[in-house]
Each structure stands twice: as structure tokens, then as C-alpha cells.
C-alpha atoms as a PDB file:
ATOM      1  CA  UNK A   1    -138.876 -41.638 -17.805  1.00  0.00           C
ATOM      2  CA  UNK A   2    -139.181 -42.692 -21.035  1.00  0.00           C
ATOM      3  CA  UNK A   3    -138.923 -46.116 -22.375  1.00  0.00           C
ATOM      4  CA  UNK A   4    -136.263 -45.900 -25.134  1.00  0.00           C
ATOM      5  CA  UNK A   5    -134.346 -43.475 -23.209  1.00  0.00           C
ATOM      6  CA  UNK A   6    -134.110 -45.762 -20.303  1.00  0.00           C
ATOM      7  CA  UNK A   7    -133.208 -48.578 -22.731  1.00  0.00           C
ATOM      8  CA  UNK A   8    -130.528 -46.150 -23.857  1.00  0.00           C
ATOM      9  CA  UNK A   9    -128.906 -45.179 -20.678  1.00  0.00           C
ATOM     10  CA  UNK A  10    -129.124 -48.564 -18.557  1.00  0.00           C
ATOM     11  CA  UNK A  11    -125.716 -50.142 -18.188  1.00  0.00           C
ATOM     12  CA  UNK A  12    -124.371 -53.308 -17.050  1.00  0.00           C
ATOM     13  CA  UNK A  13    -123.711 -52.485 -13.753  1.00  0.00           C
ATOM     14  CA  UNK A  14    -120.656 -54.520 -11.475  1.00  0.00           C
ATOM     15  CA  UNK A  15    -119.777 -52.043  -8.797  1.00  0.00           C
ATOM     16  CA  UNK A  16    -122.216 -50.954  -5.852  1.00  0.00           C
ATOM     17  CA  UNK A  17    -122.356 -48.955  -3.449  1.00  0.00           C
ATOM     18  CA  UNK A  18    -122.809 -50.644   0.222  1.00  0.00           C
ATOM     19  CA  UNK A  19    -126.189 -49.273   0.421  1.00  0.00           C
ATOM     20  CA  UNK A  20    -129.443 -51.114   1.093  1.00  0.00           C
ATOM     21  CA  UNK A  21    -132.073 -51.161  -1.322  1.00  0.00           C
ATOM     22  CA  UNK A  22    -135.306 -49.553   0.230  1.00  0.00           C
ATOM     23  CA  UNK A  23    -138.211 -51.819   0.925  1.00  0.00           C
ATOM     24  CA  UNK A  24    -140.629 -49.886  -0.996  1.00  0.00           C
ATOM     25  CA  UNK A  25    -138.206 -50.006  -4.112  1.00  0.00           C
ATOM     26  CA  UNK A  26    -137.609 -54.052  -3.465  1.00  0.00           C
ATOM     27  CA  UNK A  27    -141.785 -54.153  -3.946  1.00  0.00           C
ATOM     28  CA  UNK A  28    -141.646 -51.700  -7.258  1.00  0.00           C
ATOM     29  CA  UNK A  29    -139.058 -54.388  -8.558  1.00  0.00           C
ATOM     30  CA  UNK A  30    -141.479 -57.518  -7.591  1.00  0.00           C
ATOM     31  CA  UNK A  31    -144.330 -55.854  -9.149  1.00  0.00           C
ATOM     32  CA  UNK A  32    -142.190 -55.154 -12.609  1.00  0.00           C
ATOM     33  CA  UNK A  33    -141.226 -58.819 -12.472  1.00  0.00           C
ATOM     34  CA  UNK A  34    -144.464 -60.228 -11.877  1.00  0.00           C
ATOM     35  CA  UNK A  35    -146.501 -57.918 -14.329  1.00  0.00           C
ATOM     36  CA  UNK A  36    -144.257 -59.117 -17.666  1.00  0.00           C
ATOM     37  CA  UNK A  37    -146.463 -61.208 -20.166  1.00  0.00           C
ATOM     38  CA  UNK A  38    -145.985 -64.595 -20.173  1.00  0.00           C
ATOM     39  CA  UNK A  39    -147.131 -67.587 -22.747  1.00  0.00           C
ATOM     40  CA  UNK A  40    -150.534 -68.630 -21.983  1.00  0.00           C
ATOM     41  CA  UNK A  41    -151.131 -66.081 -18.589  1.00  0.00           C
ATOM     42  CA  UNK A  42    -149.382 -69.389 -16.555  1.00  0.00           C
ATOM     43  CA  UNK A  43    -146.720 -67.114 -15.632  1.00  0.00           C
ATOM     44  CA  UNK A  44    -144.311 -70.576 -14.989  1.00  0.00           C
ATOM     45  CA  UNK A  45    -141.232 -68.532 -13.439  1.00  0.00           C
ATOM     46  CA  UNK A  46    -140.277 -68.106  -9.913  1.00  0.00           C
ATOM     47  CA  UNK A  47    -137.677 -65.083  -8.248  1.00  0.00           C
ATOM     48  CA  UNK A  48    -135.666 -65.597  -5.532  1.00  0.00           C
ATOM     49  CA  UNK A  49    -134.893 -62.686  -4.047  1.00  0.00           C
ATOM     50  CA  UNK A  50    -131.430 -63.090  -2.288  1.00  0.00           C
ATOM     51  CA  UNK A  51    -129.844 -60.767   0.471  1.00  0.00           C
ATOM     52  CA  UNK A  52    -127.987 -63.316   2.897  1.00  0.00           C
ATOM     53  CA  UNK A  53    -124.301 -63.001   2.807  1.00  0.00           C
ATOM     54  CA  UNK A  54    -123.243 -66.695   3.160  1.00  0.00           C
ATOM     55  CA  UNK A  55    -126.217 -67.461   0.132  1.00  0.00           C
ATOM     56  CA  UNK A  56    -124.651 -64.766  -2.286  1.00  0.00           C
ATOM     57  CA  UNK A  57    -121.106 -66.651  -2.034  1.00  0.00           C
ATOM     58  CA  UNK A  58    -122.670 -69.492  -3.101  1.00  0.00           C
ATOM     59  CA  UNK A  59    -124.300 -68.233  -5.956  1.00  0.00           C
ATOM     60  CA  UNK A  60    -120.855 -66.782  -6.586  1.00  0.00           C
ATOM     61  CA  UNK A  61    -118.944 -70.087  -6.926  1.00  0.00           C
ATOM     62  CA  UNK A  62    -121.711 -71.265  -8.926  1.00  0.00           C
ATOM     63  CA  UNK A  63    -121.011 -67.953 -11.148  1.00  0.00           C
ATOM     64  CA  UNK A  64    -117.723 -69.312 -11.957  1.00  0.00           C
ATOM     65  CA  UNK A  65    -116.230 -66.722  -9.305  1.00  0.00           C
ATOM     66  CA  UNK A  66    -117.502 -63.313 -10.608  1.00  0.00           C
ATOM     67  CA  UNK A  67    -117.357 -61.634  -7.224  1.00  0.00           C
ATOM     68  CA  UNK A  68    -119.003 -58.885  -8.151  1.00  0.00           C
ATOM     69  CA  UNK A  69    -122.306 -60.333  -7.215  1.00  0.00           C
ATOM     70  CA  UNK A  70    -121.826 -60.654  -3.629  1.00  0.00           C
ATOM     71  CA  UNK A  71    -121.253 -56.842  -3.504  1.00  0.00           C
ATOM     72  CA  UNK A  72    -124.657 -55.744  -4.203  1.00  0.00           C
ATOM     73  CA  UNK A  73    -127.504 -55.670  -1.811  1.00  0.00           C
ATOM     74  CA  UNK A  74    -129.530 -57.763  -3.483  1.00  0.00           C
ATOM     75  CA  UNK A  75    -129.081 -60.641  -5.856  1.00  0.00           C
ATOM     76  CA  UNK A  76    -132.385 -61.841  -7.622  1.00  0.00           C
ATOM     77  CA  UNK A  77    -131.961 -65.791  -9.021  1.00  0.00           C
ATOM     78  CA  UNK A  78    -135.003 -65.992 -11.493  1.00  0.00           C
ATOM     79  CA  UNK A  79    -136.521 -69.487 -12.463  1.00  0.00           C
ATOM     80  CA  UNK A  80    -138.510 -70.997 -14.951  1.00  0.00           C
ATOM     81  CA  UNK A  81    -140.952 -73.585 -13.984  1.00  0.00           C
ATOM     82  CA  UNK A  82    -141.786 -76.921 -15.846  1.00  0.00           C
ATOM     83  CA  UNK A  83    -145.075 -76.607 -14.971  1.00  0.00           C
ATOM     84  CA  UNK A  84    -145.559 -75.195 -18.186  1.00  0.00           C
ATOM     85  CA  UNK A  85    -144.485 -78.077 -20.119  1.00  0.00           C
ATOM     86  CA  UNK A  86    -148.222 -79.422 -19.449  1.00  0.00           C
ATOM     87  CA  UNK A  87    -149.807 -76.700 -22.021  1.00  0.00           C
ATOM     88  CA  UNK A  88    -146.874 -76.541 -24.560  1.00  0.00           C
ATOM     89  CA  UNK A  89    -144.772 -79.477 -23.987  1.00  0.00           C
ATOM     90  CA  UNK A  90    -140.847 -79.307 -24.714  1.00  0.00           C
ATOM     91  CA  UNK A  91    -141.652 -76.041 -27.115  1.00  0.00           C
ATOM     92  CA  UNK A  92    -142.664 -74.672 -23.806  1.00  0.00           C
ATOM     93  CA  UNK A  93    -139.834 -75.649 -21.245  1.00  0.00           C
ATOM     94  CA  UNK A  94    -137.283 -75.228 -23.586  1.00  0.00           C
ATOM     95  CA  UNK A  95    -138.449 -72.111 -25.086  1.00  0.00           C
ATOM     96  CA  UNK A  96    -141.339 -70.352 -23.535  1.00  0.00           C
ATOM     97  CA  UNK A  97    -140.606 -70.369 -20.220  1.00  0.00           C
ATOM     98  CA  UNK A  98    -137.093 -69.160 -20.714  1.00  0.00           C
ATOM     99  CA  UNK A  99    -138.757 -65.936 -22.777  1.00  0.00           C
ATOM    100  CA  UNK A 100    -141.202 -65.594 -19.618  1.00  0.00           C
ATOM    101  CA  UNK A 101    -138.256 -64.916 -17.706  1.00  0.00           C
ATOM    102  CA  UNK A 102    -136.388 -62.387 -20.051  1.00  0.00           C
ATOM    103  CA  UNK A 103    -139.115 -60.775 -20.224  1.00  0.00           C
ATOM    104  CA  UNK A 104    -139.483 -60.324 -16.342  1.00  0.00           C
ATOM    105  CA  UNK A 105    -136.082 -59.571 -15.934  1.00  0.00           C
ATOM    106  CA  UNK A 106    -135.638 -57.034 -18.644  1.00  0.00           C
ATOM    107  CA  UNK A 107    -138.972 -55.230 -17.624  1.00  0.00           C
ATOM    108  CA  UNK A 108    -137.554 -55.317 -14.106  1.00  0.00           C
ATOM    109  CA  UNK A 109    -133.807 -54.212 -14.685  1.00  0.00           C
ATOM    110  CA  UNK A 110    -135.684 -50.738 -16.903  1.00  0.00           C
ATOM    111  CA  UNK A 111    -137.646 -50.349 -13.311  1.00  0.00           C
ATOM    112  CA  UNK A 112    -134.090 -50.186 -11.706  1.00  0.00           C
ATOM    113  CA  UNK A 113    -133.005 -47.873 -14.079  1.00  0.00           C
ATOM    114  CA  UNK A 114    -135.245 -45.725 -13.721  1.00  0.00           C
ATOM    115  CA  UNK A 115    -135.387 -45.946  -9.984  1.00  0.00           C
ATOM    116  CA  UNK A 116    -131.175 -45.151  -9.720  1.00  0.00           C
ATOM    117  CA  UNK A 117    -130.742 -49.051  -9.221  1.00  0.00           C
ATOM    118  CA  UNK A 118    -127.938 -50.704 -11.465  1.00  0.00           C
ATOM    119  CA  UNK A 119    -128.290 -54.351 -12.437  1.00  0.00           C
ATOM    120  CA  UNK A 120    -126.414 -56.723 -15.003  1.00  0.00           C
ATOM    121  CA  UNK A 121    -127.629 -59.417 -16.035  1.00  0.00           C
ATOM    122  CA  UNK A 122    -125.229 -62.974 -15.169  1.00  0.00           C
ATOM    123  CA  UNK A 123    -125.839 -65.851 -17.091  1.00  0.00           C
ATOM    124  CA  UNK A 124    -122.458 -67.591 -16.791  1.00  0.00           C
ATOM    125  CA  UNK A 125    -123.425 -70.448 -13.942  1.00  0.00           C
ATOM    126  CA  UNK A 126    -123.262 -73.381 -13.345  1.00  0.00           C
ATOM    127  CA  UNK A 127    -127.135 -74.502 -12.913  1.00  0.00           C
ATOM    128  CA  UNK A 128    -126.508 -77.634 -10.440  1.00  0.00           C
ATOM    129  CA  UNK A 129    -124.755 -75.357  -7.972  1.00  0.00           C
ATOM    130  CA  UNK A 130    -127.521 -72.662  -7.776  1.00  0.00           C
ATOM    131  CA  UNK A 131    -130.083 -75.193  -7.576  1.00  0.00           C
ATOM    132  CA  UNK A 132    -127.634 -76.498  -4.113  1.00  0.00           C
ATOM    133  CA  UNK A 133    -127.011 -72.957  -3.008  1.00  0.00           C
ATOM    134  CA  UNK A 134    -130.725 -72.037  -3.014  1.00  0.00           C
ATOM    135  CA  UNK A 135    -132.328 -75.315  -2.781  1.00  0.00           C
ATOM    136  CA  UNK A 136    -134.426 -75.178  -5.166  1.00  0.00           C
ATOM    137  CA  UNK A 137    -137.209 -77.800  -6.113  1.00  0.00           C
ATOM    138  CA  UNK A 138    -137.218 -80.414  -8.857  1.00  0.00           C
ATOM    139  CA  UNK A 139    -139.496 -78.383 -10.489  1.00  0.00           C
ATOM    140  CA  UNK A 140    -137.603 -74.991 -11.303  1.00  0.00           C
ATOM    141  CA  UNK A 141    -134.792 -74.482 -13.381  1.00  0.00           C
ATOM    142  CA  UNK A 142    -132.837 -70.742 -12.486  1.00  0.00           C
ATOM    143  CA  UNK A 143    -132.105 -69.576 -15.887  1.00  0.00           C
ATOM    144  CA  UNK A 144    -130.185 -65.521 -14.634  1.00  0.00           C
ATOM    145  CA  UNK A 145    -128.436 -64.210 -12.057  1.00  0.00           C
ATOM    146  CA  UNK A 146    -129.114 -60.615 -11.699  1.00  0.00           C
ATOM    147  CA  UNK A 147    -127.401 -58.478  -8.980  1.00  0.00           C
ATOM    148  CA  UNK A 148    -128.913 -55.132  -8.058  1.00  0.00           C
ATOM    149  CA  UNK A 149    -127.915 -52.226  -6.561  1.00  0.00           C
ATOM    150  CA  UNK A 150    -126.979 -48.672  -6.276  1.00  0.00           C
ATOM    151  CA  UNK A 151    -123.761 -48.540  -8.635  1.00  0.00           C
ATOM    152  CA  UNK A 152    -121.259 -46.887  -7.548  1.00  0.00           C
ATOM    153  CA  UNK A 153    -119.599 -47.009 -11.213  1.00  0.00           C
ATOM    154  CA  UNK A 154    -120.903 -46.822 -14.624  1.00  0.00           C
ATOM    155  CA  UNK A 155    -119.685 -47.589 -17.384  1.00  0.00           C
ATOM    156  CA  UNK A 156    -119.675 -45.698 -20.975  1.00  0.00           C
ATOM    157  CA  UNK A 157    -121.532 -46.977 -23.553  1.00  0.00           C
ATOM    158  CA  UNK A 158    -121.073 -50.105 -25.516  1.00  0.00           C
ATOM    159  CA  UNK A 159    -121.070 -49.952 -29.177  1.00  0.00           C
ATOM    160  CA  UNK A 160    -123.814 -51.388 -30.936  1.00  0.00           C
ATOM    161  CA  UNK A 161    -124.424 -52.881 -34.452  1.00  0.00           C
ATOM    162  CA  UNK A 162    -125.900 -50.555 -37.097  1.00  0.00           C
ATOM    163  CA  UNK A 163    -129.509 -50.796 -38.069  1.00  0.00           C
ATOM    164  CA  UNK A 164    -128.234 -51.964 -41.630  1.00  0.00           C
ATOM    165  CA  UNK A 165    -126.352 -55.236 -40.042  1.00  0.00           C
ATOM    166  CA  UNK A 166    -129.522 -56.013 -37.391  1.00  0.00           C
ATOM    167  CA  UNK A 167    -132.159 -55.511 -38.791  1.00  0.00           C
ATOM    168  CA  UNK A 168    -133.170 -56.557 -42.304  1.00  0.00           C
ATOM    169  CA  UNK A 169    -136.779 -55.715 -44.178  1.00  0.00           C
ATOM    170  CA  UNK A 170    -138.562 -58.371 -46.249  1.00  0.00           C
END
């Protein structure tokens, strides 16, 4: 597939089909997460890969109720990781490590794409109840919510700015 056509085409996906996700296509999606560039090679970002029922309603109440994400078959809960605050201090935890992970997750939600998976990306939480729900360290920090799934819906296109109003040459 290409790239810009798969940037194109993917959709923010909130309805899925009750179908599980094939192993082999869960590993394509941890090897797109873990292969994204990251400041510095320290890679300080951690996925939780989430398939238990009772564990999905929890990271829906945290989600401020968006139901949506309990539907699909697997709900990834991606992290950054202080431990990058050592190299590049608050420039890194505050900044960095938060690009680490959109980079990860945007490499990873193309992957879907282009493997028939449908994703959206959910950052409307509340980060003290995901860090109950999952039980998550001291150390991490979940920073997107990204269901995944075979949609069983997709939507048309949004509109998008025009080049003239994004983009600006100096």
C-alpha cells in the first residue's frame, strides 16, 4: 500500500465487528509500535495491549463513557515513561516522550489500515482512572487510548484545511 494513500483512506473508526484480531496481525501491530523513532533511541513508552472484558469497562469510565471502546477486540493503552526525563529533563517528559508515543501510535494505526483493521485514536480520559484500571506503575504516564478492530462502519471523509491555511512558506 502506499503511504499517502493509506494516510488518505484511514478513518476514525467506532464500530467493530465482533471478530478477533488474528495473532499474527496483533504481532505486525507490536512490531509497527515498537519500530517508530524515538528521542535519543531510549524508546521511554510502554503498550498495554488490552483484550479482557471487565479491563475495557474500566478504561471506558475512565474515557468519560465512550462505549465504543469496549466493542473492539482489542484496546491498546500506550504510555510514556519518565525514564526519559534523566537525558532531557522536563523538555523530555513533557514533550519528547509524548511525541515517542504519537509516533508509535500513528505508525501503528497506518499498519491497521493497511491490514483491514480500524482504529481511532481516544484521548479524552481521565489519566488517574487508567492508571487504577490497568495498574500501572509510578513510572508511566498512558497518554492514548486506541481501540482496534475490524470496523464494521466507516465513515466518509472529514474535511480538511486547505494547503493555503496550514501550511505557510518562509
Amino acid at each position: 500500500m502506499e503511504i499517502l494513500k493509506a494516510v488518505r483512506e484511514r478513518r476514525s473508526i467506532r464500530n467493530f465487528e465482533k471478530r478477533e484480531i488474528p495473532q499474527n496481525l496483533v504481532d505486525t501491530l507490536i512490531d509497527a509500535l515498537i519500530w517508530a523513532p524515538s528521542a535519543g533511541n531510549l524508546q521511554a513508552r510502554k503498550f498495554y495491549f488490552v483484550q479482557d472484558a471487565a479491563l475495557k469497562k474500566g478504561l471506558v469510565a475512565a474515557a468519560l463513557g465512550q462505549g465504543f471502546i469496549a466493542e473492539a477486540p482489542l484496546v491498546i493503552a500506550a504510555c510514556t515513561d519518565d525514564m526519559i526525563f534523566g537525558r532531557y529533563g522536563d523538555r523530555g517528559l513533557n514533550l519528547y516522550a509524548i511525541q515517542d508515543v504519537a509516533a508509535s501510535i500513528m505508525g501503528m494505526m497506518l499498519v491497521a489500515h493497511e491490514n483491514g483493521l480500524g482504529t481511532v485514536w481516544v484521548g479524552a480520559f481521565r489519566e488517574a482512572m487508567v492508571i487504577e484500571a490497568l495498574d500501572l506503575p509510578h513510572n508511566l504516564r498512558p497518554v492514548a487510548i486506541v481501540p482496534v478492530g475490524y470496523p464494521s462502519k466507516i465513515p466518509s471523509p472529514p474535511q480538511r484545511v486547505s494547503r493555503q491555511s496550514a501550511i505557510e512558506f518562509r
